[in-house]
PDB file of N, CA and C in Angstrom:
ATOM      1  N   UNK A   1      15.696   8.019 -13.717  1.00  0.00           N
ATOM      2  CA  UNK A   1      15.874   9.041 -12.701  1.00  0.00           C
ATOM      3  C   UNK A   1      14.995  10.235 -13.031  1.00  0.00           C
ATOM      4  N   UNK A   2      14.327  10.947 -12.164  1.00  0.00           N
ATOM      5  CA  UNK A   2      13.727  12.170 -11.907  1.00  0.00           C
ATOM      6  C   UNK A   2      14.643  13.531 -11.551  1.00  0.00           C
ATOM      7  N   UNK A   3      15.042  14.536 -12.210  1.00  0.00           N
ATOM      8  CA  UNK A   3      15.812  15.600 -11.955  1.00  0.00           C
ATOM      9  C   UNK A   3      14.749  17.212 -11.889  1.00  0.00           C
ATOM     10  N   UNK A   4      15.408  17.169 -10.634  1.00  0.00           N
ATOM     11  CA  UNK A   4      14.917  18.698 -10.811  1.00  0.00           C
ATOM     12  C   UNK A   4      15.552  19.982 -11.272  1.00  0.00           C
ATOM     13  N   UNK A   5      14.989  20.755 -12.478  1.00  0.00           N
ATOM     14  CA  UNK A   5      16.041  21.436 -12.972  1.00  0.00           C
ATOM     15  C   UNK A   5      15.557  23.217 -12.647  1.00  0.00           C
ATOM     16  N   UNK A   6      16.112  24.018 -12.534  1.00  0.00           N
ATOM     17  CA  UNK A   6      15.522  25.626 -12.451  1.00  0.00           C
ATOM     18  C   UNK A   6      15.369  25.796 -14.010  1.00  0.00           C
ATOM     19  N   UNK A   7      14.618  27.112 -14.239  1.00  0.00           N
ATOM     20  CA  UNK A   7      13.967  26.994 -14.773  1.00  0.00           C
ATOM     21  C   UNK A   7      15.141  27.868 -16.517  1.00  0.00           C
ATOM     22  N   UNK A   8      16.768  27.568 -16.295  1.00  0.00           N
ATOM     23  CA  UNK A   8      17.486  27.303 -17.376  1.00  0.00           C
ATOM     24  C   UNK A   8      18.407  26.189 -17.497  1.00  0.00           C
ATOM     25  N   UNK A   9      17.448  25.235 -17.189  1.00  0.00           N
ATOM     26  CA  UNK A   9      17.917  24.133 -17.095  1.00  0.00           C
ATOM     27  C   UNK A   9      19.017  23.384 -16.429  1.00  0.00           C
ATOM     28  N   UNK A  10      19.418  24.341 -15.260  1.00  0.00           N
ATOM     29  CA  UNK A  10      20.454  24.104 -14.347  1.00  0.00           C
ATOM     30  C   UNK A  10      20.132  23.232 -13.425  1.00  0.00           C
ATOM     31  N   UNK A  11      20.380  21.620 -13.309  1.00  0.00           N
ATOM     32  CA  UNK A  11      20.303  20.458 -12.231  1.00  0.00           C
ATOM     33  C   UNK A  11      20.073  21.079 -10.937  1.00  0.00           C
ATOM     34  N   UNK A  12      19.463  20.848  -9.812  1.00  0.00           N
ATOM     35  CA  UNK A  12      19.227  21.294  -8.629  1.00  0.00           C
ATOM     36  C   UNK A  12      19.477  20.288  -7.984  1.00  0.00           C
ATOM     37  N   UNK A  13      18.315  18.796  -8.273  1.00  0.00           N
ATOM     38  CA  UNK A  13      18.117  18.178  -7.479  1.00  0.00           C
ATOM     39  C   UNK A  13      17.626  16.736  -8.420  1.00  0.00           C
ATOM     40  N   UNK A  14      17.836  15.585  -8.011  1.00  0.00           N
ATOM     41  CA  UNK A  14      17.102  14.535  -8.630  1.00  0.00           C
ATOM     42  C   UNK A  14      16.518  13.495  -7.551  1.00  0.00           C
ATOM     43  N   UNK A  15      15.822  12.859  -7.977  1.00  0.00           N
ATOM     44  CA  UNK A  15      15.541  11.221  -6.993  1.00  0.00           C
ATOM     45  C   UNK A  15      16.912   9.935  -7.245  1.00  0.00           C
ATOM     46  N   UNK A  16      16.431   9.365  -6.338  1.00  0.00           N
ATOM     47  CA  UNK A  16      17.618   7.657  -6.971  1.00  0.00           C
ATOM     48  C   UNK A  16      17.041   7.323  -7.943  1.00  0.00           C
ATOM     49  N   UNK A  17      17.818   6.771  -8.349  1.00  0.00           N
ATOM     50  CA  UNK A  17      17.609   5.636  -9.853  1.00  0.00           C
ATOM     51  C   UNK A  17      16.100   4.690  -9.634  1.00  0.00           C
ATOM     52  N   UNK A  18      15.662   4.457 -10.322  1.00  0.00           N
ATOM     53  CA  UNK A  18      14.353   2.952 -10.186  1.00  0.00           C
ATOM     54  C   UNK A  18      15.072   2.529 -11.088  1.00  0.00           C
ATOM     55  N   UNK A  19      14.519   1.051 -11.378  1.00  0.00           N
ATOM     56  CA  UNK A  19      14.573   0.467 -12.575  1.00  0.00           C
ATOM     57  C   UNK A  19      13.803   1.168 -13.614  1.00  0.00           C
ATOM     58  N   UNK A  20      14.077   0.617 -14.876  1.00  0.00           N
ATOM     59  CA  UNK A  20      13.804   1.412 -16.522  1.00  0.00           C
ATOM     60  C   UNK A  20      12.494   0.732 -16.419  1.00  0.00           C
ATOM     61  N   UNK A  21      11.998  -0.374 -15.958  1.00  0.00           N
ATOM     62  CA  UNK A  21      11.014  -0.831 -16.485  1.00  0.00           C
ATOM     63  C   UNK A  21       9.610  -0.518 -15.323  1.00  0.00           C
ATOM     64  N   UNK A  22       9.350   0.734 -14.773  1.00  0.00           N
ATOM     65  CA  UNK A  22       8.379   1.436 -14.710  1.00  0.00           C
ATOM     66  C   UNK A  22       7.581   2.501 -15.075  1.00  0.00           C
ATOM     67  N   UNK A  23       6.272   2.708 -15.096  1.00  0.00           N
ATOM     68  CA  UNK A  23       6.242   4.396 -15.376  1.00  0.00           C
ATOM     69  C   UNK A  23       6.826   5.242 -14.499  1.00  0.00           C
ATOM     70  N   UNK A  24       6.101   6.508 -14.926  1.00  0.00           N
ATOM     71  CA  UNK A  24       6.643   7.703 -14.775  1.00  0.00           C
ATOM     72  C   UNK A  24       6.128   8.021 -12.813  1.00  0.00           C
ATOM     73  N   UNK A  25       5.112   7.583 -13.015  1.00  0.00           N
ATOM     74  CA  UNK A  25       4.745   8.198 -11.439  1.00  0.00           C
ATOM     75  C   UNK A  25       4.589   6.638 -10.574  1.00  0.00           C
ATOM     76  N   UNK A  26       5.727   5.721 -10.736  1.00  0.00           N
ATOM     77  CA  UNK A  26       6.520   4.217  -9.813  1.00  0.00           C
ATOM     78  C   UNK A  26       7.355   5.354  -8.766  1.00  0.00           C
ATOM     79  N   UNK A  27       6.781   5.091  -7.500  1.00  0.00           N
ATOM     80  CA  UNK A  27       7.278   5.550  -6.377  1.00  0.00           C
ATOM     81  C   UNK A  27       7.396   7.445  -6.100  1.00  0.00           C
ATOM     82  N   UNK A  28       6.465   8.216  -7.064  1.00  0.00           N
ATOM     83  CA  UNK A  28       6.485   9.155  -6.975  1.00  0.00           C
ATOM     84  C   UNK A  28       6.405   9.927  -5.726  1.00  0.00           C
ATOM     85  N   UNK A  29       6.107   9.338  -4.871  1.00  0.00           N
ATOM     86  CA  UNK A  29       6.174  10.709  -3.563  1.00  0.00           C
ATOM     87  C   UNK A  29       7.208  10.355  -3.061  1.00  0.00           C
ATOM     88  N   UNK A  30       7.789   9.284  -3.060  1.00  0.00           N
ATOM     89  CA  UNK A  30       9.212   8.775  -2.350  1.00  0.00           C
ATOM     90  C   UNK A  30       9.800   9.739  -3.406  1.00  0.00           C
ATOM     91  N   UNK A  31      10.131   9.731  -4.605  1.00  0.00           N
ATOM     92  CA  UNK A  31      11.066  10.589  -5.368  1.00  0.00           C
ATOM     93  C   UNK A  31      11.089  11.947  -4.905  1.00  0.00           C
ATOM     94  N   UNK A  32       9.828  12.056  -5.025  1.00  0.00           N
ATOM     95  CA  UNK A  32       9.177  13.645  -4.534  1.00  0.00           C
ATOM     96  C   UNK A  32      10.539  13.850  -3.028  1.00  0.00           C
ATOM     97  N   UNK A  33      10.078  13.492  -2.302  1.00  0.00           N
ATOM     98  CA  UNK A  33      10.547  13.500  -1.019  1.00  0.00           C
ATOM     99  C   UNK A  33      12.190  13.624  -0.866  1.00  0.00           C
ATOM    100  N   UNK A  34      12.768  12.745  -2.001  1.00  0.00           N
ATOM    101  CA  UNK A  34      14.043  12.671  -2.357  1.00  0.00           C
ATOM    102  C   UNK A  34      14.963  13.550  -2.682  1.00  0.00           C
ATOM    103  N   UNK A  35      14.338  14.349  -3.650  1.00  0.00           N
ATOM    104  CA  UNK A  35      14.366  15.584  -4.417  1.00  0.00           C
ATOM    105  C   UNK A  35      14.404  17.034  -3.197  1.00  0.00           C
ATOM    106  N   UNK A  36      13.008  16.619  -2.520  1.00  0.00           N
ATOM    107  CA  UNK A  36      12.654  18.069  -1.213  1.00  0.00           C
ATOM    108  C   UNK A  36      14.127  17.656  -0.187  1.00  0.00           C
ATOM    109  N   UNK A  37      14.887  16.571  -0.124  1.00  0.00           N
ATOM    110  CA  UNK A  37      15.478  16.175   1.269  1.00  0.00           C
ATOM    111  C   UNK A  37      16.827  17.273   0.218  1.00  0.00           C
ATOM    112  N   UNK A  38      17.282  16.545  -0.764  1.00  0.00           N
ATOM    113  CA  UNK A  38      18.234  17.066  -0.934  1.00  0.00           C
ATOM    114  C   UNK A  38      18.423  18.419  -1.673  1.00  0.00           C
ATOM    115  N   UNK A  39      17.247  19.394  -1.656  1.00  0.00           N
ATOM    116  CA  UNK A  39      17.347  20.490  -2.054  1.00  0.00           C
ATOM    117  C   UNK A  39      17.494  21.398   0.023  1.00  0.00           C
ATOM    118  N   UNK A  40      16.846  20.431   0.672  1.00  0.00           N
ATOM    119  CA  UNK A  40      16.715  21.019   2.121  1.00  0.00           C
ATOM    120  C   UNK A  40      18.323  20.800   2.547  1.00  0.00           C
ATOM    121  N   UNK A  41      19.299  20.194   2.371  1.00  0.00           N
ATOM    122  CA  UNK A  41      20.355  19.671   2.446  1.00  0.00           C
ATOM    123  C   UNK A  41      21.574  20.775   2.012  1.00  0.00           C
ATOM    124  N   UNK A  42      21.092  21.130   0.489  1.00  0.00           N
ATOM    125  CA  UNK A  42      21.532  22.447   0.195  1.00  0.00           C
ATOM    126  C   UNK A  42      21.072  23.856   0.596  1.00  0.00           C
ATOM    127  N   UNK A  43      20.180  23.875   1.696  1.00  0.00           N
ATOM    128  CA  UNK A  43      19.781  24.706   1.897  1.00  0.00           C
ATOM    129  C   UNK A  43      18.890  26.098   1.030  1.00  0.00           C
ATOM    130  N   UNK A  44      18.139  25.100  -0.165  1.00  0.00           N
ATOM    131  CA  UNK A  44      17.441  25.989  -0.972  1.00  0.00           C
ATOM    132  C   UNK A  44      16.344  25.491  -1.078  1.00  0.00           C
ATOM    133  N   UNK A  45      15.539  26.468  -0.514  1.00  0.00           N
ATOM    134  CA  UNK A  45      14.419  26.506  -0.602  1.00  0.00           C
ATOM    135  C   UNK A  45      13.103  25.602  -1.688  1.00  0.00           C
ATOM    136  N   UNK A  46      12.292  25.065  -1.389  1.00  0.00           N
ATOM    137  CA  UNK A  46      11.405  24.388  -2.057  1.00  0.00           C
ATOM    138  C   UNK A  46       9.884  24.766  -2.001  1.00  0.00           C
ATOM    139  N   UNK A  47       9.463  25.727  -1.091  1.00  0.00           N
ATOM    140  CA  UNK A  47       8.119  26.271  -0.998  1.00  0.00           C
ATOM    141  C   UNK A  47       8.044  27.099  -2.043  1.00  0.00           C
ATOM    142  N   UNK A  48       6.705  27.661  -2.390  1.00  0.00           N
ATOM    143  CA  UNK A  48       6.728  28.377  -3.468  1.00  0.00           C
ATOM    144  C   UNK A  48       6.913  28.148  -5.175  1.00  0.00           C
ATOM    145  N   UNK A  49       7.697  26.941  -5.254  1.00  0.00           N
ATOM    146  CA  UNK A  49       8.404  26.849  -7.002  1.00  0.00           C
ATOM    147  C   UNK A  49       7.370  26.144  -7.520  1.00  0.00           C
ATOM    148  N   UNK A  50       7.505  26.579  -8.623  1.00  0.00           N
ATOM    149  CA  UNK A  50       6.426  25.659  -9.998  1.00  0.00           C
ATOM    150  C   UNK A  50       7.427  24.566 -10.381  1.00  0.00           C
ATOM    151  N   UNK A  51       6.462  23.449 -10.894  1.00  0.00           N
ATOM    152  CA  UNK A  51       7.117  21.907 -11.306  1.00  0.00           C
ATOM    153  C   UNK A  51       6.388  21.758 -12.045  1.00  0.00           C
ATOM    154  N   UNK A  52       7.004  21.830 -13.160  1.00  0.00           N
ATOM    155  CA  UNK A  52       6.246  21.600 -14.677  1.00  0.00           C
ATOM    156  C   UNK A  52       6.835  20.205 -14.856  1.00  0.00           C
ATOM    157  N   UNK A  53       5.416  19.765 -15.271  1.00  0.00           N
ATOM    158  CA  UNK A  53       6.027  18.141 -15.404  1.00  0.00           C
ATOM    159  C   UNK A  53       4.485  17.925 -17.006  1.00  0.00           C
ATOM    160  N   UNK A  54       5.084  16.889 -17.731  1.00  0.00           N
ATOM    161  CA  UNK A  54       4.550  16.469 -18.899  1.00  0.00           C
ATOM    162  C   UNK A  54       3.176  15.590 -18.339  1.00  0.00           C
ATOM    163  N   UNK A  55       2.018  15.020 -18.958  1.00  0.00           N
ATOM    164  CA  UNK A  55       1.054  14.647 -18.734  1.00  0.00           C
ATOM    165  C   UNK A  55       1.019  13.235 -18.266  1.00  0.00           C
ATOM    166  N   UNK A  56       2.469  12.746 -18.242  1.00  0.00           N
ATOM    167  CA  UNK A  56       2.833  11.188 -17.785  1.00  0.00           C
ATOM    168  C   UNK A  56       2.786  11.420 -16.501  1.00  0.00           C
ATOM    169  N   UNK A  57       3.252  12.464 -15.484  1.00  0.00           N
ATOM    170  CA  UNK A  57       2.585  12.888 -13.985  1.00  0.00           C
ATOM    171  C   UNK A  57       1.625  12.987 -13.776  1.00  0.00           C
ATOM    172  N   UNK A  58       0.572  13.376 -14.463  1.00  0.00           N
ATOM    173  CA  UNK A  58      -1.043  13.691 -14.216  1.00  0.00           C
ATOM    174  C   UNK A  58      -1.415  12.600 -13.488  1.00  0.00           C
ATOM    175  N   UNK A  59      -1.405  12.510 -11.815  1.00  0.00           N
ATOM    176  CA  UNK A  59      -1.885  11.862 -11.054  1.00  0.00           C
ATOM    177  C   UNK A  59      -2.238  12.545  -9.539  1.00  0.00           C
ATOM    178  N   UNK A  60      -3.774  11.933  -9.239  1.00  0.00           N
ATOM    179  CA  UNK A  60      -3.804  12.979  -7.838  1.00  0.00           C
ATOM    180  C   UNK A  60      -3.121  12.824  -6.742  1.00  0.00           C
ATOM    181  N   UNK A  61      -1.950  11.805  -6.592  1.00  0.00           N
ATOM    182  CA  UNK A  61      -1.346  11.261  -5.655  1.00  0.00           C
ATOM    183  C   UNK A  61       0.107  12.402  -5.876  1.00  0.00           C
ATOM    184  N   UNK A  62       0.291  13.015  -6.655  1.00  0.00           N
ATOM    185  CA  UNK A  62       1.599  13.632  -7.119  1.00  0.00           C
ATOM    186  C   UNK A  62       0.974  15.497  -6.942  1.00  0.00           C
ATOM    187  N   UNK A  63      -0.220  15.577  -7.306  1.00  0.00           N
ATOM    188  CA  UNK A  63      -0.498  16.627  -7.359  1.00  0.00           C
ATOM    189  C   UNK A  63      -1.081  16.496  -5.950  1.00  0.00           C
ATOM    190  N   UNK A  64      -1.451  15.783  -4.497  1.00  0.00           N
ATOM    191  CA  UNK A  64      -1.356  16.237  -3.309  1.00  0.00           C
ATOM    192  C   UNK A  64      -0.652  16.511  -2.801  1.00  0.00           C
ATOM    193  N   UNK A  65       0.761  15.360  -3.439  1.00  0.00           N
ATOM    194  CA  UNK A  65       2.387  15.344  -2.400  1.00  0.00           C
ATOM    195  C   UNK A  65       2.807  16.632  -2.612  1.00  0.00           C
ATOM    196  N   UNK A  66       2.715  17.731  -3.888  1.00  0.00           N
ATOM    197  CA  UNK A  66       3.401  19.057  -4.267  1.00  0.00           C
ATOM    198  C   UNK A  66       2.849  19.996  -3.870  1.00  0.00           C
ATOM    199  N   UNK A  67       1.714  19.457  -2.873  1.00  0.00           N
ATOM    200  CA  UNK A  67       0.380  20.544  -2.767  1.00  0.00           C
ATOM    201  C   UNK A  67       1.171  20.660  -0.946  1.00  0.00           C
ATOM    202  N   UNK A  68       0.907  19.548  -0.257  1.00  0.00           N
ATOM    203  CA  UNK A  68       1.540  19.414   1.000  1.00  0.00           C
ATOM    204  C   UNK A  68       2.750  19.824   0.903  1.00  0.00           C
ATOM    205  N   UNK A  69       3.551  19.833   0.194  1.00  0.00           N
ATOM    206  CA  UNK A  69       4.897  20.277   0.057  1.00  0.00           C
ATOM    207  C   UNK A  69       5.386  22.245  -0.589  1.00  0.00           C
ATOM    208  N   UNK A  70       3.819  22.714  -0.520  1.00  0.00           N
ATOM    209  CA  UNK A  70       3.601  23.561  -0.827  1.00  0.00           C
ATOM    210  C   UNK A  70       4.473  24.109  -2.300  1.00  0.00           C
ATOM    211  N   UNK A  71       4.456  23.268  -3.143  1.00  0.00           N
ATOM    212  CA  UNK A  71       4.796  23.058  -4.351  1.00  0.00           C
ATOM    213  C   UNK A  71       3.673  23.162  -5.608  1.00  0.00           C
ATOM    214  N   UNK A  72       3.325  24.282  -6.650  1.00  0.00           N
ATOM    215  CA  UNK A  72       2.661  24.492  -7.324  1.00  0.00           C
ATOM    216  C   UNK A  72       2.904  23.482  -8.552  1.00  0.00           C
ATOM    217  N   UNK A  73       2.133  22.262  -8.857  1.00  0.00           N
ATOM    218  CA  UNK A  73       2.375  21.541  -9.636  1.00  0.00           C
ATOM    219  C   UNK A  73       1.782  22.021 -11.396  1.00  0.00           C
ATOM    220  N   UNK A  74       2.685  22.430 -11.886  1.00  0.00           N
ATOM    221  CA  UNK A  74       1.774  22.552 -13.157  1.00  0.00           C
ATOM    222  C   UNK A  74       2.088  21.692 -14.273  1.00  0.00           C
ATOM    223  N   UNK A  75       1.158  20.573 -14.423  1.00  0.00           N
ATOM    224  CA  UNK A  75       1.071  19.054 -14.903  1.00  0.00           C
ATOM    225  C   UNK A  75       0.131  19.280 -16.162  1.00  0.00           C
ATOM    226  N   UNK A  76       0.274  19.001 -16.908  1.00  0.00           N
ATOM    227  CA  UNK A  76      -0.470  18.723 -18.262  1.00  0.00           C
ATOM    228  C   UNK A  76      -1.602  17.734 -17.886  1.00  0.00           C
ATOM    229  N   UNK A  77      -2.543  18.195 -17.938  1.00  0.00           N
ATOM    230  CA  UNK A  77      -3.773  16.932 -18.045  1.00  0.00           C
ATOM    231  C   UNK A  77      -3.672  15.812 -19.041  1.00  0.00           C
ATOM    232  N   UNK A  78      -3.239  14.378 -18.796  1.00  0.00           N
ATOM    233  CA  UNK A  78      -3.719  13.219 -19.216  1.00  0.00           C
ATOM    234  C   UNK A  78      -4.889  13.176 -19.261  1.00  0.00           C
ATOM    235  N   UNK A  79      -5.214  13.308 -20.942  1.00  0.00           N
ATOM    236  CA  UNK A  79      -7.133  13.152 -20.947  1.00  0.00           C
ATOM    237  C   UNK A  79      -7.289  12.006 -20.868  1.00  0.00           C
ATOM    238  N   UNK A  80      -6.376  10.455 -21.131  1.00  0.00           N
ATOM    239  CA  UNK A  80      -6.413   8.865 -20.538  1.00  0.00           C
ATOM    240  C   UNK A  80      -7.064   9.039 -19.103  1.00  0.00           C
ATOM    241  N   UNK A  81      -6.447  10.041 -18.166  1.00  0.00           N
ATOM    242  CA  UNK A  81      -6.637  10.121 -16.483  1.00  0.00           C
ATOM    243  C   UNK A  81      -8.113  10.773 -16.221  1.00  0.00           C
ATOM    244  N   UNK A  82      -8.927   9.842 -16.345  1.00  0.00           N
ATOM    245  CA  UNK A  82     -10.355   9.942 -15.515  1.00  0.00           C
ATOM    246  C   UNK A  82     -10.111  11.417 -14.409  1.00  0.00           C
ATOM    247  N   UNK A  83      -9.553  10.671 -13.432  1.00  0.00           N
ATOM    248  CA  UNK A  83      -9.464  11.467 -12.411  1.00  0.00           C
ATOM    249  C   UNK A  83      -9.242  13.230 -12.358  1.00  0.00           C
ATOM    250  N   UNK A  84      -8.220  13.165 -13.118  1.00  0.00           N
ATOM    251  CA  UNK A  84      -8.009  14.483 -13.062  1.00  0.00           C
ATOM    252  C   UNK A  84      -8.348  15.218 -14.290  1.00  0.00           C
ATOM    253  N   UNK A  85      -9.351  15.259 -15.154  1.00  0.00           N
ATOM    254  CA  UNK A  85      -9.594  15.890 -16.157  1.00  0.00           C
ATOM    255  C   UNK A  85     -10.334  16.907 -15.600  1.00  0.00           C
ATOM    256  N   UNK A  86     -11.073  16.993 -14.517  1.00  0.00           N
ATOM    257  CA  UNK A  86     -11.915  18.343 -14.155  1.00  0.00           C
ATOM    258  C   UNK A  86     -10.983  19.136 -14.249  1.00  0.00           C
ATOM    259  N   UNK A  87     -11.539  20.529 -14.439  1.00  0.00           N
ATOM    260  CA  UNK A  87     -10.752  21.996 -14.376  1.00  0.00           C
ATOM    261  C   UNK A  87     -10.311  22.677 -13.408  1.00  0.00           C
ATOM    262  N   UNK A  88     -10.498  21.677 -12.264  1.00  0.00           N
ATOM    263  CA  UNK A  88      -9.833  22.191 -10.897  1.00  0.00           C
ATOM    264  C   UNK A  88      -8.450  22.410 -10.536  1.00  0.00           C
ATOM    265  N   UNK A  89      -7.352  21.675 -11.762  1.00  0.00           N
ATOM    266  CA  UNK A  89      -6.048  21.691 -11.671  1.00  0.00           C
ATOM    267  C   UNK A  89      -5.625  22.837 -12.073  1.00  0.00           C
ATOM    268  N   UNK A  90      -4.713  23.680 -11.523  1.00  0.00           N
ATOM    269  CA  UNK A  90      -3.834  24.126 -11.734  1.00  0.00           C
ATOM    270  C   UNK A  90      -2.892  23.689 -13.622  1.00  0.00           C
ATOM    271  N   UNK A  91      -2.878  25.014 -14.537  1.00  0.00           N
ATOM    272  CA  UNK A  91      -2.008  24.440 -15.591  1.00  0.00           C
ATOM    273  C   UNK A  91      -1.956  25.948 -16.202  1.00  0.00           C
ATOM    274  N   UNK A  92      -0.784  26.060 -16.643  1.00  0.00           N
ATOM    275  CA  UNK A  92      -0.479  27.728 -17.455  1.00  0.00           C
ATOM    276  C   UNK A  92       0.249  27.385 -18.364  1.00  0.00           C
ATOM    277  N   UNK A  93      -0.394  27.367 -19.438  1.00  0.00           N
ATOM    278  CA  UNK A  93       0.544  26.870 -20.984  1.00  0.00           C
ATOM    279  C   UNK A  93       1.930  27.591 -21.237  1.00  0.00           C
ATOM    280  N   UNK A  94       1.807  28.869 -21.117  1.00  0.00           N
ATOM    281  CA  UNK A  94       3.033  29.311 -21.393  1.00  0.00           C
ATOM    282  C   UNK A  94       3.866  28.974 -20.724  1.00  0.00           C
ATOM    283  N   UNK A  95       4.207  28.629 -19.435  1.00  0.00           N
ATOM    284  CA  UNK A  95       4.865  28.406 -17.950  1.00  0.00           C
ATOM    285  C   UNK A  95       5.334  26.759 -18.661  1.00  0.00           C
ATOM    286  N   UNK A  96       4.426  25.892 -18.859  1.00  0.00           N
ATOM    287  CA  UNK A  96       4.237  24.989 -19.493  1.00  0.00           C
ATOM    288  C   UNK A  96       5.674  24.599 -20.854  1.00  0.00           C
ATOM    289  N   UNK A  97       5.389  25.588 -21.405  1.00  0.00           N
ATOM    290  CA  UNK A  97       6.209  25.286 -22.917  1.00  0.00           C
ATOM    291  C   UNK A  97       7.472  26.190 -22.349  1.00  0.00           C
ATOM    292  N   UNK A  98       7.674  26.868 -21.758  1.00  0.00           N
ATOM    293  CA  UNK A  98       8.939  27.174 -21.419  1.00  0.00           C
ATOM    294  C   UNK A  98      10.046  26.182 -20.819  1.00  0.00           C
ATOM    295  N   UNK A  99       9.454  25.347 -20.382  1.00  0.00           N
ATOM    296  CA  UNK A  99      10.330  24.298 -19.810  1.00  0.00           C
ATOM    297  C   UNK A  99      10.854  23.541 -20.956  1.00  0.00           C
ATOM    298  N   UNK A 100      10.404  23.905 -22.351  1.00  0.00           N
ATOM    299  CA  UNK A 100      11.456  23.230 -23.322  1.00  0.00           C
ATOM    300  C   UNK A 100      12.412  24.120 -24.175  1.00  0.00           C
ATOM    301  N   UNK A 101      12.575  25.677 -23.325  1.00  0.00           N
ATOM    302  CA  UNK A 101      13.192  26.881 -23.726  1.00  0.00           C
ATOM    303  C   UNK A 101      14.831  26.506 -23.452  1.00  0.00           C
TER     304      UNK A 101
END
């Protein structure tokens, strides 16, 4: 499961379950979407927030869905990920390491 947490670690929102035996970004914009339905459900807002996610997200398919969703993705570059190693991404270290505060 995928959870979305604020930023003291208080649950907001998660996706459904997948099975254990995928990666990290198996059905990611459906999760994505999952997450936006039931934060819209509670009536809190989703434009605007940062989503710090570890370098197992570093994909451009995750960093468009948060972009359309007007969601500031700040993803650790996977230097494995060809794709997204240019410096065009969005990433703020400190913003970054707080998410393990």
């Amino acid at each position: 499961m995928i959870f979305l947490c604020d930023n003291r670690g208080q649950m907001l929102s998660m996706g459904n379950p997948r099975s254990g035996n995928h990666h990290d970004l198996y059905e990611i914009e459906d999760v994505i979407g999952e997450i936006i339905e039931i934060l819209s459900e509670a009536e809190i807002s989703h434009a605007g927030l940062f989503l710090n996610a570890d370098s197992g997200f570093d994909s451009e398919n995750l960093r468009q869905k948060l972009e359309m969703e007007e969601i500031t993705g700040n993803i650790k570059t996977n230097p494995r990920n060809r794709i997204t190693t240019d410096n065009d991404s969005y990433f703020d270290e400190k913003l970054y390491e707080s998410r393990l505060k």
